[in-house]
N, C-alpha and C. Protein backbone atom coordinates (compact mmCIF):
# COMPACT_ATOMS: atom_id res chain seq x y z
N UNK A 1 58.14 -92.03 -50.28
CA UNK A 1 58.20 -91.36 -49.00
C UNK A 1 56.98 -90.44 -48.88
N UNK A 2 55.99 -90.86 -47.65
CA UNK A 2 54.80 -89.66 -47.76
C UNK A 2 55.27 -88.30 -47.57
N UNK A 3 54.69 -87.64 -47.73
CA UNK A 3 54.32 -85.92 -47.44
C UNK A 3 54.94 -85.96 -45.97
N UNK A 4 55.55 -84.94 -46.00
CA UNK A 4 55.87 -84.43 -44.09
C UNK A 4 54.26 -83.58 -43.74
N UNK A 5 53.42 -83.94 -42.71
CA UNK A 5 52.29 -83.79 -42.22
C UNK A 5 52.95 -82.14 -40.83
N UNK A 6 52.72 -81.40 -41.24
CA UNK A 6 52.79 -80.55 -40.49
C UNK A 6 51.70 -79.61 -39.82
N UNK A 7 52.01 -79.51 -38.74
CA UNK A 7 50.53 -79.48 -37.53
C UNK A 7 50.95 -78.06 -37.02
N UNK A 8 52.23 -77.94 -36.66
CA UNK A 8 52.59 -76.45 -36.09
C UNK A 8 53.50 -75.75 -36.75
N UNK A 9 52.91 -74.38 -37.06
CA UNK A 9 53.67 -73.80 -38.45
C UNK A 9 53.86 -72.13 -37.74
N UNK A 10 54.15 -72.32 -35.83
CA UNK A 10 54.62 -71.22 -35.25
C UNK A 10 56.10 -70.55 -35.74
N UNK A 11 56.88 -71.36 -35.90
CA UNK A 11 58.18 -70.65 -36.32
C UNK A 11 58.00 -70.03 -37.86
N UNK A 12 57.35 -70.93 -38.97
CA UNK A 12 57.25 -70.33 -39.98
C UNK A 12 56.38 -68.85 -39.87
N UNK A 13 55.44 -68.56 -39.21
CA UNK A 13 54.44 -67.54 -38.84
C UNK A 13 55.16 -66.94 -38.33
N UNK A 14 56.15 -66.81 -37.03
CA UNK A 14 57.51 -65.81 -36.94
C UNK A 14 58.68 -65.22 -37.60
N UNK A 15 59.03 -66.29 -38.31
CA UNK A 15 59.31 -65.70 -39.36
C UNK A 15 59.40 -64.62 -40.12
N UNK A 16 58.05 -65.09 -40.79
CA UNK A 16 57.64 -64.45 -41.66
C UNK A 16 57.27 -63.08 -40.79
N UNK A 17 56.64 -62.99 -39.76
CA UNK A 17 56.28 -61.74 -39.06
C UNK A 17 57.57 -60.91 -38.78
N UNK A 18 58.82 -61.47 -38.50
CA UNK A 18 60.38 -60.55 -38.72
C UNK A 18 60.32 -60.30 -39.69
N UNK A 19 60.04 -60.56 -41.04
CA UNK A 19 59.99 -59.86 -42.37
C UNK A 19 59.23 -59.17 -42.97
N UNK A 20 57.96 -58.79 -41.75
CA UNK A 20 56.74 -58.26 -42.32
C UNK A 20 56.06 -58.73 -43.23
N UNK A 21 55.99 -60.58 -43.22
CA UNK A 21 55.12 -61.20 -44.31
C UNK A 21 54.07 -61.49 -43.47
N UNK A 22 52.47 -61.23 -44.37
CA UNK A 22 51.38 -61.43 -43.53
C UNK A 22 51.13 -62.87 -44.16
N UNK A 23 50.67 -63.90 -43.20
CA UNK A 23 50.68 -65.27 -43.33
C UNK A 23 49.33 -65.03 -43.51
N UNK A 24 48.54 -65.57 -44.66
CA UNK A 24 47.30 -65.72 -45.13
C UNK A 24 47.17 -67.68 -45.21
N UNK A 25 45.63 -68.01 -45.26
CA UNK A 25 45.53 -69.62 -44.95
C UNK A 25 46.01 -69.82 -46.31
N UNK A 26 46.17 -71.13 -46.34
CA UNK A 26 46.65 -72.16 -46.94
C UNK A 26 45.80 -72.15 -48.67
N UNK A 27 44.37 -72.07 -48.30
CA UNK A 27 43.49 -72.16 -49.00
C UNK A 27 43.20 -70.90 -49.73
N UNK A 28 43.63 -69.39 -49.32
CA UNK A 28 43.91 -68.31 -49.77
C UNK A 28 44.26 -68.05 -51.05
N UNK A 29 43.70 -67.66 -52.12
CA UNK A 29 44.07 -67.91 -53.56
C UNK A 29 44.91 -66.22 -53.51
N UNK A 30 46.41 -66.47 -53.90
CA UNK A 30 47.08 -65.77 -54.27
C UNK A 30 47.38 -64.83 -55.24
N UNK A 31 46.78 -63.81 -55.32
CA UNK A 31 46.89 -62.74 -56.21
C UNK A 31 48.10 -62.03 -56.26
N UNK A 32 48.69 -61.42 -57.22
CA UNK A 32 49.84 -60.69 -57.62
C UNK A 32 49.24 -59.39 -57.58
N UNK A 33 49.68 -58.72 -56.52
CA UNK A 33 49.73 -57.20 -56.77
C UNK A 33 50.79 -56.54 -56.48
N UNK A 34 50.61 -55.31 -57.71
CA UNK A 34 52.09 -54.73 -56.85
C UNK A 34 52.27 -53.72 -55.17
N UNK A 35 51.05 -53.38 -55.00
CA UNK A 35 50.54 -52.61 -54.01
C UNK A 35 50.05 -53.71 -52.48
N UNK A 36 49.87 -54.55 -52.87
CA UNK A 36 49.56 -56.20 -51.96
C UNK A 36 50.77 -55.95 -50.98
N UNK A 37 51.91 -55.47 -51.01
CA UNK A 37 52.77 -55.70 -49.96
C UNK A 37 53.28 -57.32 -49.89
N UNK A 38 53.75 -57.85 -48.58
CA UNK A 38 54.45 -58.83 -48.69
C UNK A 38 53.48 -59.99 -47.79
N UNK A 39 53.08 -60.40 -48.38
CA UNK A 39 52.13 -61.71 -47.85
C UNK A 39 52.17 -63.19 -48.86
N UNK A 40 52.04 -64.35 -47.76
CA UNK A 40 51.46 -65.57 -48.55
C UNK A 40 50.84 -66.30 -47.83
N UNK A 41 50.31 -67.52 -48.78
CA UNK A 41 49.40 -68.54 -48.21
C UNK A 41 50.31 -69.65 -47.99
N UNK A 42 52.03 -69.83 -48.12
CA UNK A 42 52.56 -70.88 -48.43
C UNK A 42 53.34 -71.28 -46.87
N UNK A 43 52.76 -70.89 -45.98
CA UNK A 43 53.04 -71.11 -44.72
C UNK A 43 53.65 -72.61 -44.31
N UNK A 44 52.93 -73.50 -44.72
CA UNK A 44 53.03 -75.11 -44.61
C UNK A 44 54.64 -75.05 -45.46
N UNK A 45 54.90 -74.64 -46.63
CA UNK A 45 55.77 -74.89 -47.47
C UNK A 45 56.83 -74.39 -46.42
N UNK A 46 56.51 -72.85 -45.83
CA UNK A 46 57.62 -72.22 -45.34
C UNK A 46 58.54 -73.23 -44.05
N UNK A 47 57.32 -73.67 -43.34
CA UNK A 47 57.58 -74.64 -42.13
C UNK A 47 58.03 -75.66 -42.54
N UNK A 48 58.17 -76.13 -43.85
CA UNK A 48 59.06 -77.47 -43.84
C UNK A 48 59.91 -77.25 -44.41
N UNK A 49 60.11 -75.77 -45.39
CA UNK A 49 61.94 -75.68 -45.42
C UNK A 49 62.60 -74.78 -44.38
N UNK A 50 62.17 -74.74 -42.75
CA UNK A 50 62.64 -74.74 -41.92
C UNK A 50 62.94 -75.62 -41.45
N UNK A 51 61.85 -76.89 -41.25
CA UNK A 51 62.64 -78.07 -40.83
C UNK A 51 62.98 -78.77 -41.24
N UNK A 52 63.18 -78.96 -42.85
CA UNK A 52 64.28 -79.00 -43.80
C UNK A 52 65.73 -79.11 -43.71
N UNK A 53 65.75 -77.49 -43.55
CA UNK A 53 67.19 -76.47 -44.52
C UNK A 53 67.71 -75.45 -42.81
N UNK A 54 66.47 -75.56 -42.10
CA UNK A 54 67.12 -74.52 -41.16
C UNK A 54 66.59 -73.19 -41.12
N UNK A 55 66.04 -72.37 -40.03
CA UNK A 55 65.74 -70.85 -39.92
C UNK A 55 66.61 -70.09 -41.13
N UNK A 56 67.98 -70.26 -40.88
CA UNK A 56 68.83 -69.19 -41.57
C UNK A 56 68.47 -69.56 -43.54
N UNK A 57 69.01 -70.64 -43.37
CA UNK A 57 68.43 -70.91 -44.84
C UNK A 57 66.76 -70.01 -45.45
N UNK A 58 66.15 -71.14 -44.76
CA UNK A 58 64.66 -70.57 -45.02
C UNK A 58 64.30 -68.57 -45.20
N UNK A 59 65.60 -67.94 -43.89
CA UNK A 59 65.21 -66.64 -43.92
C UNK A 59 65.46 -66.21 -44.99
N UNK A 60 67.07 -66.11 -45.55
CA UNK A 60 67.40 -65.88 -46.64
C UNK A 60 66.27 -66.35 -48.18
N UNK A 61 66.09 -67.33 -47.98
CA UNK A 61 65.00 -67.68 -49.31
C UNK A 61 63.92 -66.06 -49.09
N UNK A 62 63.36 -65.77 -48.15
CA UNK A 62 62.03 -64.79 -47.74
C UNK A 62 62.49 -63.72 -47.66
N UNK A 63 64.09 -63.27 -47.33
CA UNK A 63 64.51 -62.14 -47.36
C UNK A 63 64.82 -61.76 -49.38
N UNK A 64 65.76 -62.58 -49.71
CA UNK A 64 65.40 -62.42 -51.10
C UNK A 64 64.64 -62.44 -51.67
N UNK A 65 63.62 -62.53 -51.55
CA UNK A 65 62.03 -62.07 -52.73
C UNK A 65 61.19 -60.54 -51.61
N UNK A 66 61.34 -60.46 -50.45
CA UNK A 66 60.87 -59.04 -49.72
C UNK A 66 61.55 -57.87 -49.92
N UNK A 67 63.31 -58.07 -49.77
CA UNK A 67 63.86 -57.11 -49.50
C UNK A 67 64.49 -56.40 -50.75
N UNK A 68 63.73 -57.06 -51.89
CA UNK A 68 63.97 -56.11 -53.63
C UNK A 68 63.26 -55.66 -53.67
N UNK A 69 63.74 -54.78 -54.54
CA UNK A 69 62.97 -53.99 -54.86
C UNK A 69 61.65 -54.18 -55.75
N UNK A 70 61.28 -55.24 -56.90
CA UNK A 70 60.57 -55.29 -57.72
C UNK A 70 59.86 -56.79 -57.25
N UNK A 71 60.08 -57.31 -56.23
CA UNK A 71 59.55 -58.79 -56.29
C UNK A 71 59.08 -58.78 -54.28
N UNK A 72 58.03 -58.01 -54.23
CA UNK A 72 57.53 -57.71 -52.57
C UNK A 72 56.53 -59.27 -52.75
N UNK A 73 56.25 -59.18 -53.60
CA UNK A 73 54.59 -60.20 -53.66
C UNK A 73 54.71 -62.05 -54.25
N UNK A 74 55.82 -61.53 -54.55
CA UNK A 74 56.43 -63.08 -55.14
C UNK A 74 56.51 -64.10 -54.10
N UNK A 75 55.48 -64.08 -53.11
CA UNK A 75 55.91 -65.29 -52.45
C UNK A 75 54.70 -66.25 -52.49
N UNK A 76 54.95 -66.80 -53.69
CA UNK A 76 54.35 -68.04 -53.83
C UNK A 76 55.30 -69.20 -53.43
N UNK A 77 54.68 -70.37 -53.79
CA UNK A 77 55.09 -71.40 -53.12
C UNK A 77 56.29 -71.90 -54.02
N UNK A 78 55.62 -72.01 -55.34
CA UNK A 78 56.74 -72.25 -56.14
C UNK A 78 58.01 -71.50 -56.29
N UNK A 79 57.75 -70.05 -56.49
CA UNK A 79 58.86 -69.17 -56.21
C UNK A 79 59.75 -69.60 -55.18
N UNK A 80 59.09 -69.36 -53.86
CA UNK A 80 59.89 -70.00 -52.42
C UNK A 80 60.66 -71.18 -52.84
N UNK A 81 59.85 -72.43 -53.42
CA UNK A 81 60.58 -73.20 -53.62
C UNK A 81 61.73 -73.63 -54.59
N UNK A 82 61.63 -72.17 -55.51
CA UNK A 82 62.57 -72.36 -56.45
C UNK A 82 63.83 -72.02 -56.17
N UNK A 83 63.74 -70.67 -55.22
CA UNK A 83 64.89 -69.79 -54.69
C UNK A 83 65.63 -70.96 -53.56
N UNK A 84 64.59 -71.75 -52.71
CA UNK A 84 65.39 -72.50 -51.95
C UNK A 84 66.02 -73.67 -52.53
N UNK A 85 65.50 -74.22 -53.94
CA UNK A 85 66.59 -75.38 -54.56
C UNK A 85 67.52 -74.34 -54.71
N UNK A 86 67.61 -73.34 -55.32
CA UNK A 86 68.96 -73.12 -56.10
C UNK A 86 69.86 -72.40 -54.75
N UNK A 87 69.34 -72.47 -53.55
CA UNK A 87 70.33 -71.87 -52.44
C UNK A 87 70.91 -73.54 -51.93
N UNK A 88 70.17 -74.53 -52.37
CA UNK A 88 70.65 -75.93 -52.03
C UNK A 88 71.44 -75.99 -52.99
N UNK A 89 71.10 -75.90 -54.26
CA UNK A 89 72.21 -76.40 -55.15
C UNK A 89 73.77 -75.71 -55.51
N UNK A 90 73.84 -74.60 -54.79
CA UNK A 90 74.92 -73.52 -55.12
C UNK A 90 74.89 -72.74 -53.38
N UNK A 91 75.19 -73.28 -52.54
CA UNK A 91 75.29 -72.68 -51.15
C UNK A 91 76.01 -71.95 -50.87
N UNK A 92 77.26 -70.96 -51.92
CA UNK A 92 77.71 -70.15 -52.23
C UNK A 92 76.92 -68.83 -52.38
N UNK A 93 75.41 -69.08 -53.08
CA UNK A 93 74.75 -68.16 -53.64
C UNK A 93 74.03 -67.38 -51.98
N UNK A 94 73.76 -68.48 -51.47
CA UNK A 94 73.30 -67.91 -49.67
C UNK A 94 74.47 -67.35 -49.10
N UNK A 95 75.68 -67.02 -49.29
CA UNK A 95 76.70 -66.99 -48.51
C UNK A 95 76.87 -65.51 -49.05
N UNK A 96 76.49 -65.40 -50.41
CA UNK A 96 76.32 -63.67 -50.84
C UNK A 96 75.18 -63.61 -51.46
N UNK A 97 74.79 -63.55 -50.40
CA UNK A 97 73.24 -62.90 -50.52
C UNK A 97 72.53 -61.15 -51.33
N UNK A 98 73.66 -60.54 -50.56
CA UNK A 98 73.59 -58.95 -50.87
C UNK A 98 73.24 -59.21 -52.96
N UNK A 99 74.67 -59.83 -53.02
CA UNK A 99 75.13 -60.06 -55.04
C UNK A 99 73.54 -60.87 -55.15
N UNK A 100 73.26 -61.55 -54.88
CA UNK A 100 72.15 -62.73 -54.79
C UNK A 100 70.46 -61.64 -55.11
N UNK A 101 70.52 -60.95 -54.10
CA UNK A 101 69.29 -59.78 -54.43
C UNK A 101 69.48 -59.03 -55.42
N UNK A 102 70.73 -58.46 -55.48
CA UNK A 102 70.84 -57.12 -56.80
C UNK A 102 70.90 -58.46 -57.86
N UNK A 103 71.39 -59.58 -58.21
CA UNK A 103 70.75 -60.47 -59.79
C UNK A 103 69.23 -60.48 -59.82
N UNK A 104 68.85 -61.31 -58.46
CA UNK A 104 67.25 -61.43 -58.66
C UNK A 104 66.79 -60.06 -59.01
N UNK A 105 67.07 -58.87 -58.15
CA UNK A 105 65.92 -57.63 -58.67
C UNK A 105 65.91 -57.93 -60.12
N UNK A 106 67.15 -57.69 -60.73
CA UNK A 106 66.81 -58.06 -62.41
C UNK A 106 66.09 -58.20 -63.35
N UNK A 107 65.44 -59.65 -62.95
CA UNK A 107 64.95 -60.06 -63.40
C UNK A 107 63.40 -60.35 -63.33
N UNK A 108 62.73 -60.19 -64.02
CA UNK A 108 61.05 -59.96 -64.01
C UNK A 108 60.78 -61.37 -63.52
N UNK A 109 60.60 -61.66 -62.32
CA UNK A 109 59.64 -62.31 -61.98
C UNK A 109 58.33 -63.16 -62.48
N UNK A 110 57.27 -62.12 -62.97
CA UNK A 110 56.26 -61.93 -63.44
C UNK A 110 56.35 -62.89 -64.51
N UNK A 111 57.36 -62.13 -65.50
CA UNK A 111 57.01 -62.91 -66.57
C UNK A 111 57.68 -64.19 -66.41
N UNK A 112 58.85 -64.56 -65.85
CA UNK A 112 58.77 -66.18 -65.43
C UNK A 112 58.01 -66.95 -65.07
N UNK A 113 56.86 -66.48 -64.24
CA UNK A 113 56.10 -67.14 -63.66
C UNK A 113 54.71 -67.59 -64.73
N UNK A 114 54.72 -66.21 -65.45
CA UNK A 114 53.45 -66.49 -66.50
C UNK A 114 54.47 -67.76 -67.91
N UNK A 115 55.53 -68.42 -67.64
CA UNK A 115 56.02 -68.94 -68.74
C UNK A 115 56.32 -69.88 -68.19
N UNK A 116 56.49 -70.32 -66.57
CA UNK A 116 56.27 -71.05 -66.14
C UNK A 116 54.49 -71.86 -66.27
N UNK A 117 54.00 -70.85 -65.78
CA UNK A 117 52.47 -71.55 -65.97
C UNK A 117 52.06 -71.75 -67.49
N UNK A 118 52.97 -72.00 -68.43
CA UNK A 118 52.09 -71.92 -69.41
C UNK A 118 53.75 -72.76 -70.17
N UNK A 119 54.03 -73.90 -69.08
CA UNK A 119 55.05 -74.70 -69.44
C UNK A 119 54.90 -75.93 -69.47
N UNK A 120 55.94 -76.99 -70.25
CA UNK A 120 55.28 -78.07 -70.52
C UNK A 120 55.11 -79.13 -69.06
N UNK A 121 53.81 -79.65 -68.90
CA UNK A 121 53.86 -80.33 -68.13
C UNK A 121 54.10 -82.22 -68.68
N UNK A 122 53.69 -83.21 -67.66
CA UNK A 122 53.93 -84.49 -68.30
C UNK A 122 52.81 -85.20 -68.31
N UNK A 123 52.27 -85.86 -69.17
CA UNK A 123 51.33 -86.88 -69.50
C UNK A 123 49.79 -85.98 -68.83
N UNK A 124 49.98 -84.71 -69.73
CA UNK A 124 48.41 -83.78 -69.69
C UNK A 124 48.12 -83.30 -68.25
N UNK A 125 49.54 -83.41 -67.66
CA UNK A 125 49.06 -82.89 -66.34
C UNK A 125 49.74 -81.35 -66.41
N UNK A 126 49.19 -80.12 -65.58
CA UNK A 126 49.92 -79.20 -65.27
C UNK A 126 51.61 -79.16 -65.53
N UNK A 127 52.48 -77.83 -65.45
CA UNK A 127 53.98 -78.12 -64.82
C UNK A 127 53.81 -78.02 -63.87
N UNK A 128 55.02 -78.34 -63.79
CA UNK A 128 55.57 -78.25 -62.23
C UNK A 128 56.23 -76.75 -61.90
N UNK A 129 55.83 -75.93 -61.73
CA UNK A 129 55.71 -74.60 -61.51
C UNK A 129 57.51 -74.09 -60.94
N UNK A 130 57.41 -74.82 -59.85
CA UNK A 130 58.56 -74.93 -59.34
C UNK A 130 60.12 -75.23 -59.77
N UNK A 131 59.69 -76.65 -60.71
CA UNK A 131 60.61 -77.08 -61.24
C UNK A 131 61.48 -76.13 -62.24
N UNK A 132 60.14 -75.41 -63.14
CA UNK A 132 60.35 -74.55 -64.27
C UNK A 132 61.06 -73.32 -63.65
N UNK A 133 60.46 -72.61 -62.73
CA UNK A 133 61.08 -71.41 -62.29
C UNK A 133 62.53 -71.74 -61.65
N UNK A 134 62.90 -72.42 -61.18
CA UNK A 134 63.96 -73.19 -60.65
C UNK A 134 65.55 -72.80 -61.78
N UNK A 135 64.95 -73.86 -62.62
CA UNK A 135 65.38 -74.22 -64.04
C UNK A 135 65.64 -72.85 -64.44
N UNK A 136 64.61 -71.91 -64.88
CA UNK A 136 64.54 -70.30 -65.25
C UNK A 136 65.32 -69.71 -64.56
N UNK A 137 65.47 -69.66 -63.46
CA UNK A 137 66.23 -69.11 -62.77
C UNK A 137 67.84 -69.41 -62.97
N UNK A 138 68.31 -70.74 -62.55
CA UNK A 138 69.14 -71.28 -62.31
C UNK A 138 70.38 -70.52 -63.92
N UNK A 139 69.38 -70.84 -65.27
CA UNK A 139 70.10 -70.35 -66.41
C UNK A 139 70.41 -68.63 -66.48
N UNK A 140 69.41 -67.84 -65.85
CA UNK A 140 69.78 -66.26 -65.85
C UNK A 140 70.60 -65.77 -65.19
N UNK A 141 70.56 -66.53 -63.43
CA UNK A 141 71.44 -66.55 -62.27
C UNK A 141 73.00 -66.65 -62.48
N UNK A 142 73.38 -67.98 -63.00
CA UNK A 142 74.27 -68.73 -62.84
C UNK A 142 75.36 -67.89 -63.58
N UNK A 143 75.28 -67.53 -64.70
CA UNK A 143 76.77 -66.75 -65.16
C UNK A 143 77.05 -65.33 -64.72
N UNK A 144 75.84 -64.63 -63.72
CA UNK A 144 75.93 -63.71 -62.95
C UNK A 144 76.60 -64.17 -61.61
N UNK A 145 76.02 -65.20 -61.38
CA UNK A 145 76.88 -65.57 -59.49
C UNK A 145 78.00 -66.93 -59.61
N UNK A 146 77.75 -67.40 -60.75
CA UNK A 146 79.35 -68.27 -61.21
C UNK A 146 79.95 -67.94 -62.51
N UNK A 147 80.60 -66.93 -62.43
CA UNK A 147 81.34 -66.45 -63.47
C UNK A 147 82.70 -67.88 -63.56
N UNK A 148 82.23 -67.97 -65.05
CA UNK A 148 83.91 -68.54 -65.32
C UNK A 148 84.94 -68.50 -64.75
N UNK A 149 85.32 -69.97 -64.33
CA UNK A 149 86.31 -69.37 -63.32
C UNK A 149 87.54 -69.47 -64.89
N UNK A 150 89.21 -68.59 -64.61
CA UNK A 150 90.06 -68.53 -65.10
C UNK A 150 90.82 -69.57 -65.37
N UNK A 151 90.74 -70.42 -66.71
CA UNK A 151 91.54 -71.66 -66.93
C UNK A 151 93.08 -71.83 -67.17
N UNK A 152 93.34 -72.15 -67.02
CA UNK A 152 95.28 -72.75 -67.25
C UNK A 152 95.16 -73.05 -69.02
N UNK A 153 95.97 -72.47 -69.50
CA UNK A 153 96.18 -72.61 -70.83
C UNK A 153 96.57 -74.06 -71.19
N UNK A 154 95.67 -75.06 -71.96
CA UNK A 154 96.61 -76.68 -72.24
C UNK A 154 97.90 -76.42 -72.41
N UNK A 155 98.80 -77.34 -71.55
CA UNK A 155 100.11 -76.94 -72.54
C UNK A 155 100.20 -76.98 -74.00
N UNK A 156 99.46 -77.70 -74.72
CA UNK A 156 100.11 -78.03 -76.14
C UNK A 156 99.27 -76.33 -76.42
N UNK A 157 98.93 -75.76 -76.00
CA UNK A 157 98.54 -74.70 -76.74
C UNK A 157 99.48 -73.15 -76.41
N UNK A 158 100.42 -73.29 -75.77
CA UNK A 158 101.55 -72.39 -74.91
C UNK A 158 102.26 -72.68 -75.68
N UNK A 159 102.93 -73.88 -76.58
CA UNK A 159 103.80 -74.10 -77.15
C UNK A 159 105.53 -74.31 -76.75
């Protein structure tokens, strides 16, 4: 299946402007600062998990990495795209969002991302940035926003 070719990336650029993200080009090499405020170059990415997943979806992905406290600058592409698999794979986790920000603040970012980039890729190529942070995520997340649920004792063990 080719690439979705996207030409108008007005809603993603609104967006992001309700969240006070400054949309930088495409070609914009992304620096991490902590003082940088909330900007990215991943505009194209943003516009197709709008027409994807949906405004509301997509917001939530951009509201969770802006509105913590420790992760203003995290909006890379991969990040974006990691937070939006795991709001696909657990659509529970978008539904409490509030619980969803206080786990992410948590967790350092930063250094996921530097262990991401310095993760295994396949046949000498790069990782997949995304995939890894995804993955990273998904294991720190998950027993914070799916706690065990309470099992029924086997009978043979009630006696």
């Amino acid at each position: 299946m080719p690439a979705e070719k996207i030409k108008d990336t007005t809603q993603a650029e609104q967006l992001c402007k309700s969240l006070d993200i400054k949309c930088l080009p495409s070609n914009a090499p992304h620096r991490i600062s902590q003082v940088s405020g909330s900007w990215t170059n991943a505009v194209l990415l943003i516009q197709r998990q709008i027409n994807r997943h949906g405004e509301r979806h997509t917001w939530a992905v951009l509201y969770a990495l802006t509105q913590t406290e420790n992760h203003k600058s995290d909006l890379t592409s991969a990040m974006i795209g990691a937070i939006s698999d795991l709001f696909c794979r657990y659509p529970n986790w978008l539904e409490r969002l509030g619980e969803f920000c206080d786990a992410l603040d948590a967790i350092d970012l930063a250094e996921l991302r530097t262990m991401a980039k310095q993760g295994p890729g396949i046949d000498g190529k790069p990782p997949k940035q995304r995939m890894l942070l995804a993955g990273y995520l998904q294991y720190l997340l998950e027993d914070i926003m799916e706690p065990p649920e309470q099992k029924e004792m086997p009978l043979w063990m009630t006696g």
